[in-house]
PDB file of N, CA and C in Angstrom:
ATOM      1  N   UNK A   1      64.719  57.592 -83.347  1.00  0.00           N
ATOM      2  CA  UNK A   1      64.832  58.091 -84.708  1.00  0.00           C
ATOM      3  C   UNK A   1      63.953  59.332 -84.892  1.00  0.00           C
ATOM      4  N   UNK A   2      62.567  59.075 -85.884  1.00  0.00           N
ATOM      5  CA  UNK A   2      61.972  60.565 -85.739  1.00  0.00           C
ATOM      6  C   UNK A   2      60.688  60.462 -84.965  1.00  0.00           C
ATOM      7  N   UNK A   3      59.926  61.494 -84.583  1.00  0.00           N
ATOM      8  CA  UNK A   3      59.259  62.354 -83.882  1.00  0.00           C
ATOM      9  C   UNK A   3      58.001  62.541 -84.580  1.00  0.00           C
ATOM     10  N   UNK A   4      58.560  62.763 -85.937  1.00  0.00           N
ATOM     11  CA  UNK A   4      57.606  63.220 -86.634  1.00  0.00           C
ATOM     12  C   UNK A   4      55.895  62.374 -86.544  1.00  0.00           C
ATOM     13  N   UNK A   5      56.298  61.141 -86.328  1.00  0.00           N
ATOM     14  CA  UNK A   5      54.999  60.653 -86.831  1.00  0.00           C
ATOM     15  C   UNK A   5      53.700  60.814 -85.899  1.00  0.00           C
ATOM     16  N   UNK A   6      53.926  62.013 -84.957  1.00  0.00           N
ATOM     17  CA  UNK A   6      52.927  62.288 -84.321  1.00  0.00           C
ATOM     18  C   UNK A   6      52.311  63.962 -85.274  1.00  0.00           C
ATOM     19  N   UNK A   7      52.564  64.135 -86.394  1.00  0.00           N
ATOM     20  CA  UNK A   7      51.982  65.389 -87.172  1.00  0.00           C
ATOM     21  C   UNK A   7      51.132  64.385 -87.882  1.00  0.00           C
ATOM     22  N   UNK A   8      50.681  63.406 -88.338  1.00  0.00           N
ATOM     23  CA  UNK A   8      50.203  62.505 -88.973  1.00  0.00           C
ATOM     24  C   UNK A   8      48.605  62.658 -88.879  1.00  0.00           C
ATOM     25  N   UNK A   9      48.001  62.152 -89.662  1.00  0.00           N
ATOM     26  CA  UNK A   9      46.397  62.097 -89.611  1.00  0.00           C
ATOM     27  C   UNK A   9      45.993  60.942 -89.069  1.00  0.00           C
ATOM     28  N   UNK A  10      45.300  60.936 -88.082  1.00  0.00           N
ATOM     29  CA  UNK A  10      44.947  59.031 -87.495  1.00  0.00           C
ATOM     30  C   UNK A  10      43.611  59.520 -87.613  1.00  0.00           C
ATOM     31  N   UNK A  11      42.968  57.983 -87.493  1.00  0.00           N
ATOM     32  CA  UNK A  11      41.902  57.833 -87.403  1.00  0.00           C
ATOM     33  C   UNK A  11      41.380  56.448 -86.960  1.00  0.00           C
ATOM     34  N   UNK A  12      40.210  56.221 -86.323  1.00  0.00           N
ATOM     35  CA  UNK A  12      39.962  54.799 -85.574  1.00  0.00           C
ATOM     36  C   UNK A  12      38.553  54.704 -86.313  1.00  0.00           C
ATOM     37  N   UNK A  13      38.581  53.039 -86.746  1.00  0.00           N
ATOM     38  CA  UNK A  13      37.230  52.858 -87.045  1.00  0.00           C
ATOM     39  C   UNK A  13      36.656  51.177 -86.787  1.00  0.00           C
ATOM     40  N   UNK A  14      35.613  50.759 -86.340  1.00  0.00           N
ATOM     41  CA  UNK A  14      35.102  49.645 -86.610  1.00  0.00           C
ATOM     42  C   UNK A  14      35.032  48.942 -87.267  1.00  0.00           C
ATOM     43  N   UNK A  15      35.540  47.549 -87.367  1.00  0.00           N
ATOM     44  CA  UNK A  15      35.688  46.700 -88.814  1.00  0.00           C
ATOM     45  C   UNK A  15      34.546  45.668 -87.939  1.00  0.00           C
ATOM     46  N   UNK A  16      33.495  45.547 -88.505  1.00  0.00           N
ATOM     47  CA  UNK A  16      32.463  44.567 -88.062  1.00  0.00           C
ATOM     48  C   UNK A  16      33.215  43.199 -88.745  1.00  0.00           C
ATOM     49  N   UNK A  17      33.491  43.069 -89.663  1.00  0.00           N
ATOM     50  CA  UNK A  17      33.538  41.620 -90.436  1.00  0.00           C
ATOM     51  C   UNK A  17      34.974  41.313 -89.784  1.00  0.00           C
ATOM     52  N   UNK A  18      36.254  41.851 -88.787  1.00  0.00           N
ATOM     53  CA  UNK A  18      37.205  41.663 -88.202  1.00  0.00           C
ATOM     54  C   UNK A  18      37.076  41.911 -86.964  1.00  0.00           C
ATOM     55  N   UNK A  19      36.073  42.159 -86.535  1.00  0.00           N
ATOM     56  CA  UNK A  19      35.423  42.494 -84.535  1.00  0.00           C
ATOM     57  C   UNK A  19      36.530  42.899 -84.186  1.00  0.00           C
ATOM     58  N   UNK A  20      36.902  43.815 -84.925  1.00  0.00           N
ATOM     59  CA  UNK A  20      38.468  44.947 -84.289  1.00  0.00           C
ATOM     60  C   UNK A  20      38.320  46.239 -84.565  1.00  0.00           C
ATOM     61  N   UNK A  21      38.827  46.707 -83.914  1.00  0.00           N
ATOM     62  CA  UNK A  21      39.007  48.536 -84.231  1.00  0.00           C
ATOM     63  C   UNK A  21      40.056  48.530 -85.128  1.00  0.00           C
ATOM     64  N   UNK A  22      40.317  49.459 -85.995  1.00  0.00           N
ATOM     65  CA  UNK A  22      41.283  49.747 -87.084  1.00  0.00           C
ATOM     66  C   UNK A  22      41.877  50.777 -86.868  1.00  0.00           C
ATOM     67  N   UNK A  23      43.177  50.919 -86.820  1.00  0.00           N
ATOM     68  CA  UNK A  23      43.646  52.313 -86.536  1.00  0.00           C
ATOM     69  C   UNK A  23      44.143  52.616 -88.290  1.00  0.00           C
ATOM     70  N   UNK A  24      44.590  54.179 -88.688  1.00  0.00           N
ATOM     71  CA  UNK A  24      43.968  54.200 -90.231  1.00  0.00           C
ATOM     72  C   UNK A  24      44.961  54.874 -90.260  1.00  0.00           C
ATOM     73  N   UNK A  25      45.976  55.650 -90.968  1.00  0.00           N
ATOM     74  CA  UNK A  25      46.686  56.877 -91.164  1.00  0.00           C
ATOM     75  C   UNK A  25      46.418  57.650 -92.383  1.00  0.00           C
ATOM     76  N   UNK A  26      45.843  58.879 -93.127  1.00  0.00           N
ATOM     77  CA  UNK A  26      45.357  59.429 -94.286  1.00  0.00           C
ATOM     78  C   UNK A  26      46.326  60.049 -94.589  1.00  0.00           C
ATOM     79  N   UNK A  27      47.629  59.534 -94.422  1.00  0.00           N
ATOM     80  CA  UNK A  27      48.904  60.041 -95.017  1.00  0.00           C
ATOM     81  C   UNK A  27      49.618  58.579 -95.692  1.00  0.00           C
ATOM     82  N   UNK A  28      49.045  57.578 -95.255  1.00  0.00           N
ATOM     83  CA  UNK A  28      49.293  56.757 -95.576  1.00  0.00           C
ATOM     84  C   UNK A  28      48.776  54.933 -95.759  1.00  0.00           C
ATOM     85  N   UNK A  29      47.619  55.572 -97.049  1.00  0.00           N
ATOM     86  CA  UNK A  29      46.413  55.058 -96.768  1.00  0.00           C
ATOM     87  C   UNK A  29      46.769  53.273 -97.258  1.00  0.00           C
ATOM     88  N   UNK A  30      48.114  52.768 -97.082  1.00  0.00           N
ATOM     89  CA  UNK A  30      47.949  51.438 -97.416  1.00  0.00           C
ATOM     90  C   UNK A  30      48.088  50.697 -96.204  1.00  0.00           C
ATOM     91  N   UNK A  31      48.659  51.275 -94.850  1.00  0.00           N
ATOM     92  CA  UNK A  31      48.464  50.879 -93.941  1.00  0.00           C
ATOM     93  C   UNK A  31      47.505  51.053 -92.779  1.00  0.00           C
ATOM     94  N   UNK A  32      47.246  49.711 -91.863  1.00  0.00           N
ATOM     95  CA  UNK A  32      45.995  49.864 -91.028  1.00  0.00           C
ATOM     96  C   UNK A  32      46.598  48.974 -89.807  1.00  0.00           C
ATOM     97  N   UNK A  33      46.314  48.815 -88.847  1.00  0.00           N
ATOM     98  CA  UNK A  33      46.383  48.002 -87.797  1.00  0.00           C
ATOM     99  C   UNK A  33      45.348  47.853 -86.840  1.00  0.00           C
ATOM    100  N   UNK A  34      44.943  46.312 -86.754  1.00  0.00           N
ATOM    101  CA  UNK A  34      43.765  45.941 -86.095  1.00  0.00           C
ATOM    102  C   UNK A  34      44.276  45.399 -84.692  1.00  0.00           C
ATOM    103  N   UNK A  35      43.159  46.032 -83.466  1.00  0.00           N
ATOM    104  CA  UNK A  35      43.261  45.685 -82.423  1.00  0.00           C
ATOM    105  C   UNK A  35      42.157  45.561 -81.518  1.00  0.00           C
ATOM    106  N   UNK A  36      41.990  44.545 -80.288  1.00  0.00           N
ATOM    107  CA  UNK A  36      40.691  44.615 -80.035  1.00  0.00           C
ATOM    108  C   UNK A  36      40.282  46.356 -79.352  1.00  0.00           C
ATOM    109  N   UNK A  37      40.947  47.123 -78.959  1.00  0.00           N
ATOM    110  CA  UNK A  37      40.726  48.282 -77.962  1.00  0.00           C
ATOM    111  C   UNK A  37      40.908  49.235 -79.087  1.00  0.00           C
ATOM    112  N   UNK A  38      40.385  50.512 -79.005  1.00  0.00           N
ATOM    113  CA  UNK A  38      40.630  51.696 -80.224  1.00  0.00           C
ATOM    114  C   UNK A  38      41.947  52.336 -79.400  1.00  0.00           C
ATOM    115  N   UNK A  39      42.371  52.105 -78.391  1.00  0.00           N
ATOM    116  CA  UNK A  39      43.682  52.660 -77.751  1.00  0.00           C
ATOM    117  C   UNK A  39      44.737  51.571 -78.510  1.00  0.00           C
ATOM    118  N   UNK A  40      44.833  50.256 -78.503  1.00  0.00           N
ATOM    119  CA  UNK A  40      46.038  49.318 -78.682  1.00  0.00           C
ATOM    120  C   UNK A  40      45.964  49.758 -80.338  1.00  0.00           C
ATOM    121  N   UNK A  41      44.945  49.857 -81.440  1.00  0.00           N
ATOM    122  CA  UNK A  41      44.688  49.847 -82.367  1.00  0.00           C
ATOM    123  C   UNK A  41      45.230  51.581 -83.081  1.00  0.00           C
ATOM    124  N   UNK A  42      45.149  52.230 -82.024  1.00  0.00           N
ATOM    125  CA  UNK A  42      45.943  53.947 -82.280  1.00  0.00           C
ATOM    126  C   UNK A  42      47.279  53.652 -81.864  1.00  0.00           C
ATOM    127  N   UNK A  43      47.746  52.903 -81.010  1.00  0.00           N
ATOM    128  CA  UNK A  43      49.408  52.840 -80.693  1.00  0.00           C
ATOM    129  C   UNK A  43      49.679  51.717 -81.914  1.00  0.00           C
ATOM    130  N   UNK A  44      49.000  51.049 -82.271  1.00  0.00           N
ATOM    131  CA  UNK A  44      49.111  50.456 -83.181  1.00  0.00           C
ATOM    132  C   UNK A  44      50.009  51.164 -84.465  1.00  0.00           C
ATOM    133  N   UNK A  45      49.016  51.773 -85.050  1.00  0.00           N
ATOM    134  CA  UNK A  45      49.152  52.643 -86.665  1.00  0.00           C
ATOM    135  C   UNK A  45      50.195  53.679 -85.893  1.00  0.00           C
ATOM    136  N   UNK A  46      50.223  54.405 -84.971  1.00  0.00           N
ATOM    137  CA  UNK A  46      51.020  54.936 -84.725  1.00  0.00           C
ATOM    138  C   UNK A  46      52.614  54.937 -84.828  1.00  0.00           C
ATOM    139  N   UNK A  47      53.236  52.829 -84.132  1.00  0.00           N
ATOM    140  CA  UNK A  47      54.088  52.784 -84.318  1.00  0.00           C
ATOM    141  C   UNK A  47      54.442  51.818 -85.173  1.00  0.00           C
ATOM    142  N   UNK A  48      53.564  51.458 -86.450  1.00  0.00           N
ATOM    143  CA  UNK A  48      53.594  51.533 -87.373  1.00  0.00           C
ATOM    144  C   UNK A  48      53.865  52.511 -88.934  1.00  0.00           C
ATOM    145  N   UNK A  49      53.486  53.480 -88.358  1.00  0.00           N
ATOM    146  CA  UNK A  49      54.376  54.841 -89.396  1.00  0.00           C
ATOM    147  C   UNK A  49      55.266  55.648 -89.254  1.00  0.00           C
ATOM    148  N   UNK A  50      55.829  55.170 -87.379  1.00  0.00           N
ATOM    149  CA  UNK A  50      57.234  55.392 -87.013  1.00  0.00           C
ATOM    150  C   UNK A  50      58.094  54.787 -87.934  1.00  0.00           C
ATOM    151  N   UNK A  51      57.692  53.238 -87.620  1.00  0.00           N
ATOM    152  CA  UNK A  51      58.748  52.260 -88.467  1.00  0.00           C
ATOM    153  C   UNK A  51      58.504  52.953 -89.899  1.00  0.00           C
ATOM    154  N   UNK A  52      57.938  52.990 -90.571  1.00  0.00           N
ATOM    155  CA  UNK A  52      57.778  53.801 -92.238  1.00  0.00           C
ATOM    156  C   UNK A  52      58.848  55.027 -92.354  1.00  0.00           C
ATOM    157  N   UNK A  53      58.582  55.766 -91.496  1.00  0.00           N
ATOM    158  CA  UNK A  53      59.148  56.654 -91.653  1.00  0.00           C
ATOM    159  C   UNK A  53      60.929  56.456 -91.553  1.00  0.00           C
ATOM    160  N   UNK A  54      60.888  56.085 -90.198  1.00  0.00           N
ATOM    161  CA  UNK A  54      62.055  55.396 -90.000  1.00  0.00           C
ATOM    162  C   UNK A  54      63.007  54.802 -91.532  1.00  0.00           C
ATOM    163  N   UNK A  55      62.181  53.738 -91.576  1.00  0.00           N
ATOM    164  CA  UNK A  55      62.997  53.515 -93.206  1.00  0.00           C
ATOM    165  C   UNK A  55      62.987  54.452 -93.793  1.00  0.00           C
ATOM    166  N   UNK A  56      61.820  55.338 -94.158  1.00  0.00           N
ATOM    167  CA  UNK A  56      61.916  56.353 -95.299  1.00  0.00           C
ATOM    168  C   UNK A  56      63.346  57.070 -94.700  1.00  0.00           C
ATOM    169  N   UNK A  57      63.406  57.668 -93.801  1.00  0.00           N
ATOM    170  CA  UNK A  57      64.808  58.034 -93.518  1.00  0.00           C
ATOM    171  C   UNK A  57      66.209  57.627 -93.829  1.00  0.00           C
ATOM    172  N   UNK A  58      66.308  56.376 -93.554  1.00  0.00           N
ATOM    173  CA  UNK A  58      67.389  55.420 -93.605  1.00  0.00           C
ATOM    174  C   UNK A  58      67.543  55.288 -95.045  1.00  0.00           C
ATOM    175  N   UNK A  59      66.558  55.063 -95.917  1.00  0.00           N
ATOM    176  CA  UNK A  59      66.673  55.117 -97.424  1.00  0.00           C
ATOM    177  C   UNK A  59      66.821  56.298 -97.983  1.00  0.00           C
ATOM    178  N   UNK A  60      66.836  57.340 -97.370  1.00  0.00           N
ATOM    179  CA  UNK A  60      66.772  58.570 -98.341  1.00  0.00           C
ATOM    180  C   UNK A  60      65.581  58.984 -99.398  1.00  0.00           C
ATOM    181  N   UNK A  61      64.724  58.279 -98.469  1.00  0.00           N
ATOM    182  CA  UNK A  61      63.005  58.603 -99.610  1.00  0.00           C
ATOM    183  C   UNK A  61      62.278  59.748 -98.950  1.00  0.00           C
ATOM    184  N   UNK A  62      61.352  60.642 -99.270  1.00  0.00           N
ATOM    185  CA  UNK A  62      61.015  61.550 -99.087  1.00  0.00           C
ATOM    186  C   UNK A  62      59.437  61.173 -98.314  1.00  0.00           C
ATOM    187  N   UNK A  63      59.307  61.644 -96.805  1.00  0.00           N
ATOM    188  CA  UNK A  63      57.929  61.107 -96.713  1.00  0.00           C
ATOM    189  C   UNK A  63      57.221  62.063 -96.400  1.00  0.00           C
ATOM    190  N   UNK A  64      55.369  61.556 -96.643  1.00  0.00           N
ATOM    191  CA  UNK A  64      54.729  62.187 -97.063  1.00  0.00           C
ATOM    192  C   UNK A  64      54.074  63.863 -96.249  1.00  0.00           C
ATOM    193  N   UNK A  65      54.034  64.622 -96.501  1.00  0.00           N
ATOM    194  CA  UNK A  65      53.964  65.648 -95.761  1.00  0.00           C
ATOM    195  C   UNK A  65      52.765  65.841 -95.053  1.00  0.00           C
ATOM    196  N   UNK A  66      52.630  66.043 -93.962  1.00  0.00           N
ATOM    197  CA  UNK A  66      51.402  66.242 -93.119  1.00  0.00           C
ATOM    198  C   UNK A  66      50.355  66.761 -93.234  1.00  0.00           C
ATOM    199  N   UNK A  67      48.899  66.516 -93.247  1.00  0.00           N
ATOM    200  CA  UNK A  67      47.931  67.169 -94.016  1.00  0.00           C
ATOM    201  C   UNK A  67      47.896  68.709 -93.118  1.00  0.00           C
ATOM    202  N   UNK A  68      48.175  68.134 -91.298  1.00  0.00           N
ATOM    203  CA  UNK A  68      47.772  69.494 -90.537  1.00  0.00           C
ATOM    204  C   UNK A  68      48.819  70.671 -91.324  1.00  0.00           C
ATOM    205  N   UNK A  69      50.070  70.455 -91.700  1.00  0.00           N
ATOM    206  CA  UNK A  69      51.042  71.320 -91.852  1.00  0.00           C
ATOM    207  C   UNK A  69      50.466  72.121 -93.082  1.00  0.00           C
ATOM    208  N   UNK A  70      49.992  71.511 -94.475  1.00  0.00           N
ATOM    209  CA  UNK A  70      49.681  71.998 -95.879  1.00  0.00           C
ATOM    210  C   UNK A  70      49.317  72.968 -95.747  1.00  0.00           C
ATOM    211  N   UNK A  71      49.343  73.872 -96.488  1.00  0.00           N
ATOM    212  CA  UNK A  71      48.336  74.885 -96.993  1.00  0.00           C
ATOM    213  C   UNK A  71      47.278  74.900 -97.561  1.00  0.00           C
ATOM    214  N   UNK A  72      46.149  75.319 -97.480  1.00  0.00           N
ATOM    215  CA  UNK A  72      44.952  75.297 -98.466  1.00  0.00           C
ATOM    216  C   UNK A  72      44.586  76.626 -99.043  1.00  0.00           C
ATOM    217  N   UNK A  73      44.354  76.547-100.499  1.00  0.00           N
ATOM    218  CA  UNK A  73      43.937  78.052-100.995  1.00  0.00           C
ATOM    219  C   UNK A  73      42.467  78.350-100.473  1.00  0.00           C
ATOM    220  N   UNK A  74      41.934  77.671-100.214  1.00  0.00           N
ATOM    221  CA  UNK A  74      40.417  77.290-100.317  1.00  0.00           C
ATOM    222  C   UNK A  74      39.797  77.066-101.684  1.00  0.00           C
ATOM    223  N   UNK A  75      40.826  76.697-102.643  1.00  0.00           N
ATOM    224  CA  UNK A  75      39.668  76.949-104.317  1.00  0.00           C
ATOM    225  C   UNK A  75      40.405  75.412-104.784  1.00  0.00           C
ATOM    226  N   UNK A  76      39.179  74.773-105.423  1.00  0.00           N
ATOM    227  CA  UNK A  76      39.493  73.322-105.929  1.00  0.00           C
ATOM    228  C   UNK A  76      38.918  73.529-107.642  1.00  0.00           C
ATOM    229  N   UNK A  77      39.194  73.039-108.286  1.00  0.00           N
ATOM    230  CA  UNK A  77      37.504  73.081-109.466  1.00  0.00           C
ATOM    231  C   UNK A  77      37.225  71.554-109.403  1.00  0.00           C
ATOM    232  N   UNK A  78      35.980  71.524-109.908  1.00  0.00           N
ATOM    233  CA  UNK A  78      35.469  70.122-109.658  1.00  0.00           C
ATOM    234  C   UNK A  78      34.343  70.204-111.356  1.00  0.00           C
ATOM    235  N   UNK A  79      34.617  68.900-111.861  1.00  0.00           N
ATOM    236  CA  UNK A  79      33.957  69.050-113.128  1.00  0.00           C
ATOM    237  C   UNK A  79      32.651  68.399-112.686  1.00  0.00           C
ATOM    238  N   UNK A  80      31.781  69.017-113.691  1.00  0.00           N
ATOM    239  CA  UNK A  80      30.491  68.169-113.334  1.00  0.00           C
ATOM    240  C   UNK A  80      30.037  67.996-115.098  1.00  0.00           C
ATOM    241  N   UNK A  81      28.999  67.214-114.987  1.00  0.00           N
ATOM    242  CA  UNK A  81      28.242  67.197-116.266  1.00  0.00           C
ATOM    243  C   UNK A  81      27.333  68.782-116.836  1.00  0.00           C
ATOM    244  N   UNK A  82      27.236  69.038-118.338  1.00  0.00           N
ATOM    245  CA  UNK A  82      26.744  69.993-118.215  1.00  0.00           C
ATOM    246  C   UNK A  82      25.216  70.242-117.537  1.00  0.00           C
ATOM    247  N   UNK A  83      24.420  69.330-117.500  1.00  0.00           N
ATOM    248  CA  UNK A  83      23.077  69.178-117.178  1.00  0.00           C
ATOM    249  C   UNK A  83      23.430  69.892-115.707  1.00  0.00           C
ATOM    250  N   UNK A  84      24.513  69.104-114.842  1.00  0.00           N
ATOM    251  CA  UNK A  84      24.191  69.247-113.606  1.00  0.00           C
ATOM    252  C   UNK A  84      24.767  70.827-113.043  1.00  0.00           C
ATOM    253  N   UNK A  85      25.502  71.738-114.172  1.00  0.00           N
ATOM    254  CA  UNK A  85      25.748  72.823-114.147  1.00  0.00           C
ATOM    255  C   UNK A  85      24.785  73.615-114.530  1.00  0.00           C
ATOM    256  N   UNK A  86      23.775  73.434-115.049  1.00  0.00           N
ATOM    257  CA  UNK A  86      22.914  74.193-115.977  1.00  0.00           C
ATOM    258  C   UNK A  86      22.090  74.557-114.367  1.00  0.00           C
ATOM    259  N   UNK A  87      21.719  72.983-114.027  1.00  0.00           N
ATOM    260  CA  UNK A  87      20.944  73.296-113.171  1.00  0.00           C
ATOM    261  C   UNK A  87      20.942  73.971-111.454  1.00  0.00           C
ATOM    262  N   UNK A  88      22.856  73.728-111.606  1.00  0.00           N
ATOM    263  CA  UNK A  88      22.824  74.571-110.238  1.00  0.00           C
ATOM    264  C   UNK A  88      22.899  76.079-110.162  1.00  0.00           C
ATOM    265  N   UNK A  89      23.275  76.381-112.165  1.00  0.00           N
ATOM    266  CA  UNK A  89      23.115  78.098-112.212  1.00  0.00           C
ATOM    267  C   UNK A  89      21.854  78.383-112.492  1.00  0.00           C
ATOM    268  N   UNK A  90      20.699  77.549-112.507  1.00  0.00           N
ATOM    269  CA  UNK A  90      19.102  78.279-112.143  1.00  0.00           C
ATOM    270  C   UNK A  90      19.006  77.957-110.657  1.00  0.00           C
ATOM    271  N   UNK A  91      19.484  77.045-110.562  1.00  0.00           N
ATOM    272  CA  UNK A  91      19.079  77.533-108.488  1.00  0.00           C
ATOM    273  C   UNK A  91      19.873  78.703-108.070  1.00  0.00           C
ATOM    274  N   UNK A  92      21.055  78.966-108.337  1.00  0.00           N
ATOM    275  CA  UNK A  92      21.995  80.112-107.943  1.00  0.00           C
ATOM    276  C   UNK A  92      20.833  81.279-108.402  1.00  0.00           C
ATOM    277  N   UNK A  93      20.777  81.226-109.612  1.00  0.00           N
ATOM    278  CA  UNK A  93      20.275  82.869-110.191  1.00  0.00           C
ATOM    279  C   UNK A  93      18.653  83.083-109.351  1.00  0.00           C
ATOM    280  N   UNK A  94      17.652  81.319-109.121  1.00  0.00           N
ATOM    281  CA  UNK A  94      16.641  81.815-108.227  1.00  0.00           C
ATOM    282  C   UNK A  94      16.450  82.065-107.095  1.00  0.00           C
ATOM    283  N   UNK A  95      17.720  81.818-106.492  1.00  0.00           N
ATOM    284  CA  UNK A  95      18.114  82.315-105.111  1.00  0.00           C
ATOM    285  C   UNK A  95      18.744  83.687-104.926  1.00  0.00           C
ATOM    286  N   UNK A  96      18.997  84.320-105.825  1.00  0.00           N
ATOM    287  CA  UNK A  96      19.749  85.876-106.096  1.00  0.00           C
ATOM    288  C   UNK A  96      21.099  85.631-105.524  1.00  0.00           C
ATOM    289  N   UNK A  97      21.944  84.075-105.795  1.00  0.00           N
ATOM    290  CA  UNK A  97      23.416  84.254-104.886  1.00  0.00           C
ATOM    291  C   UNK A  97      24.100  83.941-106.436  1.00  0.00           C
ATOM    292  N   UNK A  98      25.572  83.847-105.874  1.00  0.00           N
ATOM    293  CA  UNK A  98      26.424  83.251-107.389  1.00  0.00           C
ATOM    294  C   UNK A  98      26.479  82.187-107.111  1.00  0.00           C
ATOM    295  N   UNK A  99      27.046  81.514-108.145  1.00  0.00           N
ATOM    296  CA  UNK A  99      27.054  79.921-108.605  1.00  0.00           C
ATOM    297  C   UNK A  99      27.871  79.260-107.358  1.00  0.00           C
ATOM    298  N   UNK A 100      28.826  79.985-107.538  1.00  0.00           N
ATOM    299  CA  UNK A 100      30.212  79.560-106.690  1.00  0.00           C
ATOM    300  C   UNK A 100      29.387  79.377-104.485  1.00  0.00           C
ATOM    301  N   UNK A 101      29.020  80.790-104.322  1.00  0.00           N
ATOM    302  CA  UNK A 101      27.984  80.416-103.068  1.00  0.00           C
ATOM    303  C   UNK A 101      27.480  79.376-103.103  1.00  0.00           C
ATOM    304  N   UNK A 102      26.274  79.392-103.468  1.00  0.00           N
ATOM    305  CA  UNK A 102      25.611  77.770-103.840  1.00  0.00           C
ATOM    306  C   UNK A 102      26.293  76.505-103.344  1.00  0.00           C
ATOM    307  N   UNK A 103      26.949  76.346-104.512  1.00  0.00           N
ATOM    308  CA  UNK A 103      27.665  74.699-104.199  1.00  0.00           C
ATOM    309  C   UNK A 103      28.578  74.715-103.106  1.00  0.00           C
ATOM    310  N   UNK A 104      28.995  76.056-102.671  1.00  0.00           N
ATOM    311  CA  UNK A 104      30.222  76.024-101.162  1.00  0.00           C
ATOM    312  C   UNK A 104      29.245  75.740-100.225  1.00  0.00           C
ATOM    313  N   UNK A 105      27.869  76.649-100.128  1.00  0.00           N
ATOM    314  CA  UNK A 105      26.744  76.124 -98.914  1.00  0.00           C
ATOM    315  C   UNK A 105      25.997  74.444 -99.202  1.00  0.00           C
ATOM    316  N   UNK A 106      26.057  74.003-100.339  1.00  0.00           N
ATOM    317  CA  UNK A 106      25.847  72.485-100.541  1.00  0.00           C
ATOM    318  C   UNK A 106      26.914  71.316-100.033  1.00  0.00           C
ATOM    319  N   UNK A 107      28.321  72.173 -99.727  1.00  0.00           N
ATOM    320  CA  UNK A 107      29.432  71.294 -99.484  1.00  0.00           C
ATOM    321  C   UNK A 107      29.797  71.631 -98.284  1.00  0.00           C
ATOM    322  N   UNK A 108      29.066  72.554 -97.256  1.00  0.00           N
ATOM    323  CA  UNK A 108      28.667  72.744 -95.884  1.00  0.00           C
ATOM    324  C   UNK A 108      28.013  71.344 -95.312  1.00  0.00           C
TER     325      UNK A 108
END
């Protein structure tokens, strides 16, 4: 069927309270598959969002688009409280940078 599900985001992680590795997909964060090896546990989730997709196909549902593929502008806004704005435009202005510098080198 498709191919696709190797553009996908994986990820492997340790579940102490399940003494298994977790394989993870961030395209499709309701599924997981536990295995004892982080290899059986990546073929795992792997052909696990074959089958997803697979249906999504067969149904005519639209699936989710790949994070590697997206575009990014690089610009988000992010609200904060005013206090915590006040105070990152006196660190900006006592550092001689702009506001916007600042919090991009804090999110470094």
């Amino acid at each position: 069927m498709t191919k696709n599900h190797d553009r996908y985001t994986y990820r492997l992680i340790w579940s102490e309270q399940d003494q298994e590795h977790v394989g993870l997909c961030a395209e499709f964060p309701s599924l997981s598959w536990l295995d004892k090896t982080p290899d059986k546990a990546l073929a795992g989730i792997r052909k696990l969002v074959k089958g997803c997709l697979d249906d999504m196909v067969k149904n005519r549902e639209n699936a989710p688009e790949p994070i590697a593929i997206k575009s990014y502008s690089g610009k988000f806004m992010v609200r904060v409280p005013p206090e915590t704005h006040r105070m990152l435009s006196i660190q900006a202005a006592e550092s001689g940078i702009s506001l916007n510098r600042l919090v991009s080198s804090k999110l470094n």
